[in-house]
N, C-alpha and C. Protein backbone atom coordinates (compact mmCIF):
# COMPACT_ATOMS: atom_id res chain seq x y z
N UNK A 1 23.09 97.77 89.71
CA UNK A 1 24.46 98.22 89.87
C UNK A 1 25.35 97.00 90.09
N UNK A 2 26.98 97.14 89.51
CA UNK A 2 27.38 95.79 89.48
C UNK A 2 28.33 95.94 90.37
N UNK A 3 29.12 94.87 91.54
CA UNK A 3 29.94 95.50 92.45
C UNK A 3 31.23 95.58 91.91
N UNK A 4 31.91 96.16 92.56
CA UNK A 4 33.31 96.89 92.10
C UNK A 4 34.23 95.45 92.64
N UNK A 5 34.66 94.52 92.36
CA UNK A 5 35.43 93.74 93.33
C UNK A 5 36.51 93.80 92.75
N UNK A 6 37.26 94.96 92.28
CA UNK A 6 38.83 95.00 92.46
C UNK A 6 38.87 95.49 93.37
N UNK A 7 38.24 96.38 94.28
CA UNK A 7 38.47 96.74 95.70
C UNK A 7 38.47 95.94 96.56
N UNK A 8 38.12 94.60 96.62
CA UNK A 8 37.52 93.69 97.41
C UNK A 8 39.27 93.64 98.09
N UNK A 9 39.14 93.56 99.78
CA UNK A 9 40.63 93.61 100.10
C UNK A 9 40.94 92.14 100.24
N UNK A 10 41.79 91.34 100.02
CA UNK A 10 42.36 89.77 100.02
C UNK A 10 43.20 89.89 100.98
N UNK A 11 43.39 89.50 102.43
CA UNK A 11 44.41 88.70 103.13
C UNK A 11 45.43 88.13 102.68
N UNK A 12 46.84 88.55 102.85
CA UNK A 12 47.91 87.43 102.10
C UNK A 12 48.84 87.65 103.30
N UNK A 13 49.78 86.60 103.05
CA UNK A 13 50.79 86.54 103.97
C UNK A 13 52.38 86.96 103.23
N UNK A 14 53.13 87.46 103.35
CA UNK A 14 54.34 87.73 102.49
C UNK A 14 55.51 87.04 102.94
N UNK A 15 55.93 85.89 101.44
CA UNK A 15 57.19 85.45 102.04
C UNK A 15 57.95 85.93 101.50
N UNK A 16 58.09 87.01 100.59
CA UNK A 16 59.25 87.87 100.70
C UNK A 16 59.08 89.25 101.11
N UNK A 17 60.46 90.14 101.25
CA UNK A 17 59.71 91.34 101.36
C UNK A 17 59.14 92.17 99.92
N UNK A 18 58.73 93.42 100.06
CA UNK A 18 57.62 93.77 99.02
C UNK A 18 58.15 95.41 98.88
N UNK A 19 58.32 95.73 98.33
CA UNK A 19 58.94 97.36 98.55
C UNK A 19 57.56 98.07 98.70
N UNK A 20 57.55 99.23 98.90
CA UNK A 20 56.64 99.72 99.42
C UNK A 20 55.11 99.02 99.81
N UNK A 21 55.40 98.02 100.47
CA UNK A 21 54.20 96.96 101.05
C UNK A 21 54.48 96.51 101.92
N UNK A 22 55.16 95.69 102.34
CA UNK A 22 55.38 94.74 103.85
C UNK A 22 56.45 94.25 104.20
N UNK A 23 56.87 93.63 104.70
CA UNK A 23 58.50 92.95 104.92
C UNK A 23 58.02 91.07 104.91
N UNK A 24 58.88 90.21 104.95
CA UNK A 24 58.70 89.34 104.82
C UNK A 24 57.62 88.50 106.40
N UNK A 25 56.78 87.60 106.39
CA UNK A 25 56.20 87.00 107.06
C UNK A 25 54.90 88.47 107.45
N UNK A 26 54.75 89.54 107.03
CA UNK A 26 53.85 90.34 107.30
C UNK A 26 52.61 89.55 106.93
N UNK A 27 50.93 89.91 107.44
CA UNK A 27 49.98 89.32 107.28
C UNK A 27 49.36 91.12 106.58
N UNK A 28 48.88 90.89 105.37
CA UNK A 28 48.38 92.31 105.00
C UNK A 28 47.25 92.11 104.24
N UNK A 29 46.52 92.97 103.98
CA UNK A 29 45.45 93.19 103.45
C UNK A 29 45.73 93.91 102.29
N UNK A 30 45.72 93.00 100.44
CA UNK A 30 46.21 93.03 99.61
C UNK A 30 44.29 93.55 98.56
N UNK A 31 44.79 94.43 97.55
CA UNK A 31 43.62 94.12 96.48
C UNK A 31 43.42 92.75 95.93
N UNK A 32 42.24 92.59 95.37
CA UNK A 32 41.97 91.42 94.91
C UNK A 32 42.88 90.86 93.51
N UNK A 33 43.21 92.11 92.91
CA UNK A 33 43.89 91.82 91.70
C UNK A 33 45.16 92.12 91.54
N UNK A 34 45.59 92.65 92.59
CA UNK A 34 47.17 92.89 93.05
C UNK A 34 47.53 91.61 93.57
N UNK A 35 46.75 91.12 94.27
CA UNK A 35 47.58 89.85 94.89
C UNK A 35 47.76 88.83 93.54
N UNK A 36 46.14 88.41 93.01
CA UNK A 36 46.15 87.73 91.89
C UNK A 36 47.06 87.78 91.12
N UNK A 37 47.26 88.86 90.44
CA UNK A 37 48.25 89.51 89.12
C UNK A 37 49.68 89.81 89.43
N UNK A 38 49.53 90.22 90.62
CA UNK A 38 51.62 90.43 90.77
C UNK A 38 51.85 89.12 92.12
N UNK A 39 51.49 89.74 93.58
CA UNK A 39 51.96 88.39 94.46
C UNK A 39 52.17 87.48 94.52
N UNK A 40 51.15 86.59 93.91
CA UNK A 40 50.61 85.35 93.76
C UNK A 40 51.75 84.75 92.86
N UNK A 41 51.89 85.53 91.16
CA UNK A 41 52.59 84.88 89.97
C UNK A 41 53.89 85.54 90.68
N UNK A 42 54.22 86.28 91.05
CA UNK A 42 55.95 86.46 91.66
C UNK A 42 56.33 85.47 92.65
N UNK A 43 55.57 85.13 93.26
CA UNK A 43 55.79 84.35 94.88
C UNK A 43 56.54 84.56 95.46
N UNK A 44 55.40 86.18 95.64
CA UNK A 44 55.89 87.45 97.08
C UNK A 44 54.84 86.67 98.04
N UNK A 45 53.79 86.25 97.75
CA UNK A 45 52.56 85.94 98.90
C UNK A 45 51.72 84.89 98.53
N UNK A 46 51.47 84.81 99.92
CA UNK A 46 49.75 83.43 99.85
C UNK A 46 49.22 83.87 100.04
N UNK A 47 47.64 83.12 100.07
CA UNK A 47 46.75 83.85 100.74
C UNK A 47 46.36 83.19 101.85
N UNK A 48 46.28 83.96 103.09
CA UNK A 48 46.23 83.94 104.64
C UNK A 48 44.72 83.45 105.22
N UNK A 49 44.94 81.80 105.09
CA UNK A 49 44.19 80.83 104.97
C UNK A 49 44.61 80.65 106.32
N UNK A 50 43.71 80.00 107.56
CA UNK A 50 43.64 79.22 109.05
C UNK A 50 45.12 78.47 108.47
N UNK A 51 45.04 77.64 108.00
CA UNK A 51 46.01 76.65 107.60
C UNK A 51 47.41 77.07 107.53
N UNK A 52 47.48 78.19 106.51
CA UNK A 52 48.88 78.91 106.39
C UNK A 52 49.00 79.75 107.46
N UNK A 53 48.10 80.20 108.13
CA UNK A 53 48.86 81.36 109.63
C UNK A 53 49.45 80.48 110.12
N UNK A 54 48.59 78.96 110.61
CA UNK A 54 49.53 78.27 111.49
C UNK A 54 50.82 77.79 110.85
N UNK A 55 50.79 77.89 109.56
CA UNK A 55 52.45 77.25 109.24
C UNK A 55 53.29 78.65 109.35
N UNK A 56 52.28 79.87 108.98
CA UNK A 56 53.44 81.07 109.53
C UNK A 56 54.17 81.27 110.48
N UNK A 57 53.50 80.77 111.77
CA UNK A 57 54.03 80.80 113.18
C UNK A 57 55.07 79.82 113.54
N UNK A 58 54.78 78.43 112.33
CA UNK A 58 56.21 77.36 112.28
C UNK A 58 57.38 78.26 111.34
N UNK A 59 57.10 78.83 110.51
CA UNK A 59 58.27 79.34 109.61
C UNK A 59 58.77 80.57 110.46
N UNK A 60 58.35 81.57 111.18
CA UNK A 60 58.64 82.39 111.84
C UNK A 60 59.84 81.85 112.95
N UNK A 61 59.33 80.83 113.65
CA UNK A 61 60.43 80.38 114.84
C UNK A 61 61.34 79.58 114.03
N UNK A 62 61.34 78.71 112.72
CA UNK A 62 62.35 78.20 112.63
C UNK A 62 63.34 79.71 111.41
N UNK A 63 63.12 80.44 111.26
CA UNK A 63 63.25 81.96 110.80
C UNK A 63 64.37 82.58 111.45
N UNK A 64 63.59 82.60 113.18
CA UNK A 64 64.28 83.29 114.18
C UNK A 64 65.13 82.06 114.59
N UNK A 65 65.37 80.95 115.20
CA UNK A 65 66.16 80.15 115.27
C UNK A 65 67.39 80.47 114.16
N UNK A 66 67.27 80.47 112.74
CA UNK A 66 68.45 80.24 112.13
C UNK A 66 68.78 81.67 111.89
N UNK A 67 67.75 82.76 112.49
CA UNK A 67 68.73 84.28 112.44
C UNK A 67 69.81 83.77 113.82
N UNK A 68 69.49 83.63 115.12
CA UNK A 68 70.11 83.32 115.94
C UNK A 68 71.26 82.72 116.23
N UNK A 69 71.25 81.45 115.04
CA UNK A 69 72.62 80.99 114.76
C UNK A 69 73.32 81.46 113.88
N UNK A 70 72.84 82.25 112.89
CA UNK A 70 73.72 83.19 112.05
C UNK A 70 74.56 83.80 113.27
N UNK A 71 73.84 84.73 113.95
CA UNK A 71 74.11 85.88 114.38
C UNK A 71 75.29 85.37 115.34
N UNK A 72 75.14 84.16 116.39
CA UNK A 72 76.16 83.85 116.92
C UNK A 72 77.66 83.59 116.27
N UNK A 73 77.10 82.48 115.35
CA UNK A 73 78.44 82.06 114.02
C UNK A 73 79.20 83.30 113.80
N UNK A 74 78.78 84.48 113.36
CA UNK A 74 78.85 85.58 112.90
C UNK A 74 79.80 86.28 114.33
N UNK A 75 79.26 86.40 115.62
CA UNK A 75 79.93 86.80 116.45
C UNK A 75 81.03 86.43 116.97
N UNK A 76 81.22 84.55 116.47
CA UNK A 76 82.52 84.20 116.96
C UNK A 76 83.52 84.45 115.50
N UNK A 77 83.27 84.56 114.58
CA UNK A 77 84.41 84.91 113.66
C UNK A 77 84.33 86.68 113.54
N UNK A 78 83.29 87.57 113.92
CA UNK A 78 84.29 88.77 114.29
C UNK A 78 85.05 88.82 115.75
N UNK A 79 84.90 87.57 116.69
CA UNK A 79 85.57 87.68 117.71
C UNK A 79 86.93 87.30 117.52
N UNK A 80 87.06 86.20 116.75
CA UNK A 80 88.35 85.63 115.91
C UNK A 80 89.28 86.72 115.45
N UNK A 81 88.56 87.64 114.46
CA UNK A 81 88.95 88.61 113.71
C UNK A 81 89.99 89.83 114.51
N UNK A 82 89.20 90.07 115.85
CA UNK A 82 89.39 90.86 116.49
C UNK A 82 91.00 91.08 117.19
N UNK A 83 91.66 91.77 116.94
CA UNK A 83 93.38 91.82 117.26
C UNK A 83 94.06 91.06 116.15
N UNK A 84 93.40 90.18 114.96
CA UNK A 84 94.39 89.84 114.60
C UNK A 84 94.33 90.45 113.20
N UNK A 85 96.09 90.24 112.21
CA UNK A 85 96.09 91.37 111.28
C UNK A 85 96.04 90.06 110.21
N UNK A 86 96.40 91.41 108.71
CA UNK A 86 96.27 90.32 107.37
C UNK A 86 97.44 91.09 106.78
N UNK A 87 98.74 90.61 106.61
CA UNK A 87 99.67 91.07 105.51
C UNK A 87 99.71 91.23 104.28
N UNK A 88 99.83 91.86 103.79
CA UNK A 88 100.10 91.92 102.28
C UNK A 88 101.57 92.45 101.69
N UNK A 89 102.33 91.86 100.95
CA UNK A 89 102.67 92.45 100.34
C UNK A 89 103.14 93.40 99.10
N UNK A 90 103.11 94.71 99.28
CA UNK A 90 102.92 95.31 98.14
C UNK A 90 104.56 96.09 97.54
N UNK A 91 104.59 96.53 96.06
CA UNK A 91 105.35 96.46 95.79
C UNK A 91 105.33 98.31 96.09
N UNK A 92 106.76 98.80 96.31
CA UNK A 92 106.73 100.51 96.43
C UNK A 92 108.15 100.58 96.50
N UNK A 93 107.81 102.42 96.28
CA UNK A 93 108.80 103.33 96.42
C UNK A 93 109.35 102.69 97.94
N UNK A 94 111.01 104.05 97.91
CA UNK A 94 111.74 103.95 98.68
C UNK A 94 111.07 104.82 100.17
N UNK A 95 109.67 105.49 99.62
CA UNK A 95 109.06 106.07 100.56
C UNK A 95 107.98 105.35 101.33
N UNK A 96 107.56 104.09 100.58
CA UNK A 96 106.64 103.49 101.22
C UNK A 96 105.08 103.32 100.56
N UNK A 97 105.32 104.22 99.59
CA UNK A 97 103.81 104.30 98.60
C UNK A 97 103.61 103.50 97.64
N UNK A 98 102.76 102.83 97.59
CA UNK A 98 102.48 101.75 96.97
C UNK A 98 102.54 101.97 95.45
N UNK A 99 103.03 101.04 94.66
CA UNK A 99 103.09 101.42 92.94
C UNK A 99 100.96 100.73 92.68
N UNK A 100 100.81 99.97 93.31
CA UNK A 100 99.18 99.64 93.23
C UNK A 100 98.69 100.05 94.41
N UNK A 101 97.82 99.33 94.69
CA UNK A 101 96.85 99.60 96.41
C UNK A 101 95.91 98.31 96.83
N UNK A 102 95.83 98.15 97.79
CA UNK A 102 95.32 97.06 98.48
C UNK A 102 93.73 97.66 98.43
N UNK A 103 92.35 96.43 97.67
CA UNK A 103 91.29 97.31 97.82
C UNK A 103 90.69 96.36 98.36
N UNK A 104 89.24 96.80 98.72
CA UNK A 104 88.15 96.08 99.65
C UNK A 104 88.06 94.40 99.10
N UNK A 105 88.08 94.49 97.71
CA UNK A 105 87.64 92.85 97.57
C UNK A 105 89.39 92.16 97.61
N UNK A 106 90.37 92.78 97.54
CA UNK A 106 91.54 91.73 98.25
C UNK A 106 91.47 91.26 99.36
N UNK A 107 90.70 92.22 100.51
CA UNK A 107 90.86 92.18 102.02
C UNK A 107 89.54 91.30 101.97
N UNK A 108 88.45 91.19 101.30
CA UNK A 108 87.53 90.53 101.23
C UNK A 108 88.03 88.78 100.90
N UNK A 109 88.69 88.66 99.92
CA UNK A 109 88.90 87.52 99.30
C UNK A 109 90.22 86.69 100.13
N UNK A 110 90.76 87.78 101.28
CA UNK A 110 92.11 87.36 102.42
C UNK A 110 90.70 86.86 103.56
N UNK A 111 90.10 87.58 103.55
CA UNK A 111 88.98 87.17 104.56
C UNK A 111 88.40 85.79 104.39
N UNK A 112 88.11 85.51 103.06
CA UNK A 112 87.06 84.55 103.07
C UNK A 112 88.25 83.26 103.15
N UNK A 113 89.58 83.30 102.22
CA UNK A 113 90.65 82.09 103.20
C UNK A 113 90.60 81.66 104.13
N UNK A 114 90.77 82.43 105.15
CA UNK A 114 90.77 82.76 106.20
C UNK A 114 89.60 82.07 107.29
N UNK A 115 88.38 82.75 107.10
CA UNK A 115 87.41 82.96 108.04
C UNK A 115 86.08 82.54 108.09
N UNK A 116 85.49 83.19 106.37
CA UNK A 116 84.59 83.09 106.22
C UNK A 116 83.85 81.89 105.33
N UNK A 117 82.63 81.93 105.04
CA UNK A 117 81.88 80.66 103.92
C UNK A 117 81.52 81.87 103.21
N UNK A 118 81.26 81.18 101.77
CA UNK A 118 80.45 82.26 101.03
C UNK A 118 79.72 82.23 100.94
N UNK A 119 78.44 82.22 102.28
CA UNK A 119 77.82 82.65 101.68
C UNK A 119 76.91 83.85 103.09
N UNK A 120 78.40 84.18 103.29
CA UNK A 120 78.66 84.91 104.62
C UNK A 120 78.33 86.69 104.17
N UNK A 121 77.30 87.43 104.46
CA UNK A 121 77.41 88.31 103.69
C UNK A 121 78.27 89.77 104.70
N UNK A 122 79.15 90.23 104.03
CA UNK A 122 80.58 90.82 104.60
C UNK A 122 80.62 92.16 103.90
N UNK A 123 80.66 93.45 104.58
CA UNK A 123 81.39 94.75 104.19
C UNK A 123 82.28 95.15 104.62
N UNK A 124 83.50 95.64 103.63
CA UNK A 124 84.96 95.74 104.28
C UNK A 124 84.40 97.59 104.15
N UNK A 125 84.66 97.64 104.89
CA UNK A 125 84.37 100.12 105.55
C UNK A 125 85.55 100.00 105.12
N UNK A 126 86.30 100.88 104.12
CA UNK A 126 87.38 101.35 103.53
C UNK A 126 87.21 102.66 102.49
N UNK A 127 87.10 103.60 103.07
CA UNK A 127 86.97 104.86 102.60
C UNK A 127 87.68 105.08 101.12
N UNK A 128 89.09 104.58 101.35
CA UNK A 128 89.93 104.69 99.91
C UNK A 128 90.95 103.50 99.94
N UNK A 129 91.23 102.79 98.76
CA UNK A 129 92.16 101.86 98.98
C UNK A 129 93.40 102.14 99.56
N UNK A 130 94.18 101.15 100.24
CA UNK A 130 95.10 101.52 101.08
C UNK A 130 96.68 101.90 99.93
N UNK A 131 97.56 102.57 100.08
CA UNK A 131 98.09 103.24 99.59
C UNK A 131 100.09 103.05 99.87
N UNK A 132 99.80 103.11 101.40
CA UNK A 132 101.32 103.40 102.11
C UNK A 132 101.26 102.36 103.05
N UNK A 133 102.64 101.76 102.92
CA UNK A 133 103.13 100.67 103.83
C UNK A 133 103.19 101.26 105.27
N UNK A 134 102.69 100.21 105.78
CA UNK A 134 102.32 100.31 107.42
C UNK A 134 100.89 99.34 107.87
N UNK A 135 100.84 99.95 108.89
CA UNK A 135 99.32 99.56 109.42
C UNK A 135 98.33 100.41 109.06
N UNK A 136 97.07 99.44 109.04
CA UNK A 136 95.98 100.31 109.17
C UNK A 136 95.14 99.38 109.40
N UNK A 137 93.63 100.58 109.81
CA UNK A 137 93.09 99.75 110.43
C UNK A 137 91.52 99.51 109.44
N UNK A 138 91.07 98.42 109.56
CA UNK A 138 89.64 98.32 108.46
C UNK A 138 88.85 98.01 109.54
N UNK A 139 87.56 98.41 109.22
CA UNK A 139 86.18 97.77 110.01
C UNK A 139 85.70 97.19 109.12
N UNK A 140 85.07 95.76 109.51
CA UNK A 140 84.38 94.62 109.05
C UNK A 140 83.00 94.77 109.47
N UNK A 141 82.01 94.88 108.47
CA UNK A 141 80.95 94.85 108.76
C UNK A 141 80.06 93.71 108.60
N UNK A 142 79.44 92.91 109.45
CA UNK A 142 78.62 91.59 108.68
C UNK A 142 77.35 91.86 108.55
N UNK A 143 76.20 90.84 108.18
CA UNK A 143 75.04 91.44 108.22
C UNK A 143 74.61 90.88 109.71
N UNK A 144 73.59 91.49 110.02
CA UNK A 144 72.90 91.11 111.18
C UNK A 144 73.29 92.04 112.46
N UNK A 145 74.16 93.83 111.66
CA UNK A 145 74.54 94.73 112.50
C UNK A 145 76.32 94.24 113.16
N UNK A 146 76.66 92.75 112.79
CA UNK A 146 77.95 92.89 113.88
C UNK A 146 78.94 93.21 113.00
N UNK A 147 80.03 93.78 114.29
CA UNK A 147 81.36 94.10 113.18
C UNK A 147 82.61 94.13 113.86
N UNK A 148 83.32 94.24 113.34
CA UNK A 148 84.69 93.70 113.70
C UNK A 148 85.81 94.54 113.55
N UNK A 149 87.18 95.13 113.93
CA UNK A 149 88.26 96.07 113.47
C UNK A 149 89.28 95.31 113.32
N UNK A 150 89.60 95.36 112.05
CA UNK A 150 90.63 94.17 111.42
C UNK A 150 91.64 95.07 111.14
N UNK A 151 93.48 94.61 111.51
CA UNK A 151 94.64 95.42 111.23
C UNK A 151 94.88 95.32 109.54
N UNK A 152 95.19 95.33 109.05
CA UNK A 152 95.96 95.47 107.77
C UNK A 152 97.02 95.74 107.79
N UNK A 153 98.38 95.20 107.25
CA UNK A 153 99.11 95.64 107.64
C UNK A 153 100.05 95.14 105.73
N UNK A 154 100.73 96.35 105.21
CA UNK A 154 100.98 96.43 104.12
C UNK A 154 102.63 96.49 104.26
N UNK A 155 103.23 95.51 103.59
CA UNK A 155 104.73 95.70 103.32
C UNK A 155 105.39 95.56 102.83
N UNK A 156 106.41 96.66 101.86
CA UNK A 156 107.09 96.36 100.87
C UNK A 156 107.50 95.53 100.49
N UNK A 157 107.73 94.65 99.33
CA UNK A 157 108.32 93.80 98.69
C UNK A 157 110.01 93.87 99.23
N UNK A 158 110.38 92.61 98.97
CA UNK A 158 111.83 92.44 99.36
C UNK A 158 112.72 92.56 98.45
N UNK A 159 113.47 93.32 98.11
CA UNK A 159 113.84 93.75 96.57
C UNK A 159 114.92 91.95 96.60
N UNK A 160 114.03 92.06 95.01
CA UNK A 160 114.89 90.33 94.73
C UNK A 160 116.07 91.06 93.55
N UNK A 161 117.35 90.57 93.73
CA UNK A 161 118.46 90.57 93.04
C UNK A 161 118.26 89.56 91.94
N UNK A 162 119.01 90.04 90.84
CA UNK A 162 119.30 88.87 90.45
C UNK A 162 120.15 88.94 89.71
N UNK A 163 121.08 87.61 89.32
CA UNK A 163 122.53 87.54 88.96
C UNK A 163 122.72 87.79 87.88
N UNK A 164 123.41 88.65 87.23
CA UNK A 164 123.49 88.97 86.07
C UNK A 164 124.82 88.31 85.11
């Protein structure tokens, strides 16, 4: 009888995450020809050699170190953010309704002037583009869970004359 060694399970370590498999730095127990044939040639994984655990445990803390300074960086520019507004002005009726609308990637692209680097990853929460002159208010979402409530504040154009 001859043995089956595609079952044979292989140890790998994952440096990325894996969709329905592991998240990144997981230590898992991979098929022999899954790791070979997809992990290995994608470089989702190694294989979880004495040698590479211990460099896992160096990539892990310097990992968490630079989540940590994200996350701070990140907390002082939604702290920045916080009370202060972004003008725009838009052109409208005598009622206040905008002939266009102010949308997420304007308030995105006033942001990144402003505040951010690009390579800052940022969700502007805006249900529908903004519409009517006044205030309003947007939530800033960053990654790493923090977020921020940014004013907006939209106002008619200044009607320009001109000499005829």
């Amino acid at each position: 009888m001859v043995p089956d060694f595609s079952r044979t399970p292989m140890r790998v370590i994952l440096l990325r995450d894996v969709k329905n498999f592991g998240k990144k730095f997981d230590v898992k127990d991979a098929r022999d020809g899954y790791a070979r044939n997809f992990l290995f040639p994608q470089n989702l994984a190694k294989p979880a050699t004495p040698a590479s655990l211990k460099e896992l445990e160096a990539m892990r803390k310097i990992e968490e170190r630079e989540d940590e300074e994200t996350k701070s960086r990140l907390r002082r520019i939604a702290d920045t953010l916080r009370g202060r507004s972004i003008t725009f002005e838009i052109s409208a009726n005598e009622n206040g309704e905008a002939y266009g609308s102010v949308t997420k990637t304007m308030i995105l692209r006033a942001l990144r002037e402003h505040a951010l680097t690009t390579k800052d990853r940022v969700e502007v929460k805006l249900i529908h583009p903004l519409k009517h002159a006044g205030e309003h208010e947007v939530e800033v979402e960053f990654e790493k869970g923090i977020t921020a409530r940014l004013k907006i504040i939209l106002e008619p154009e200044k009607n320009k004359k001109t000499a005829a």
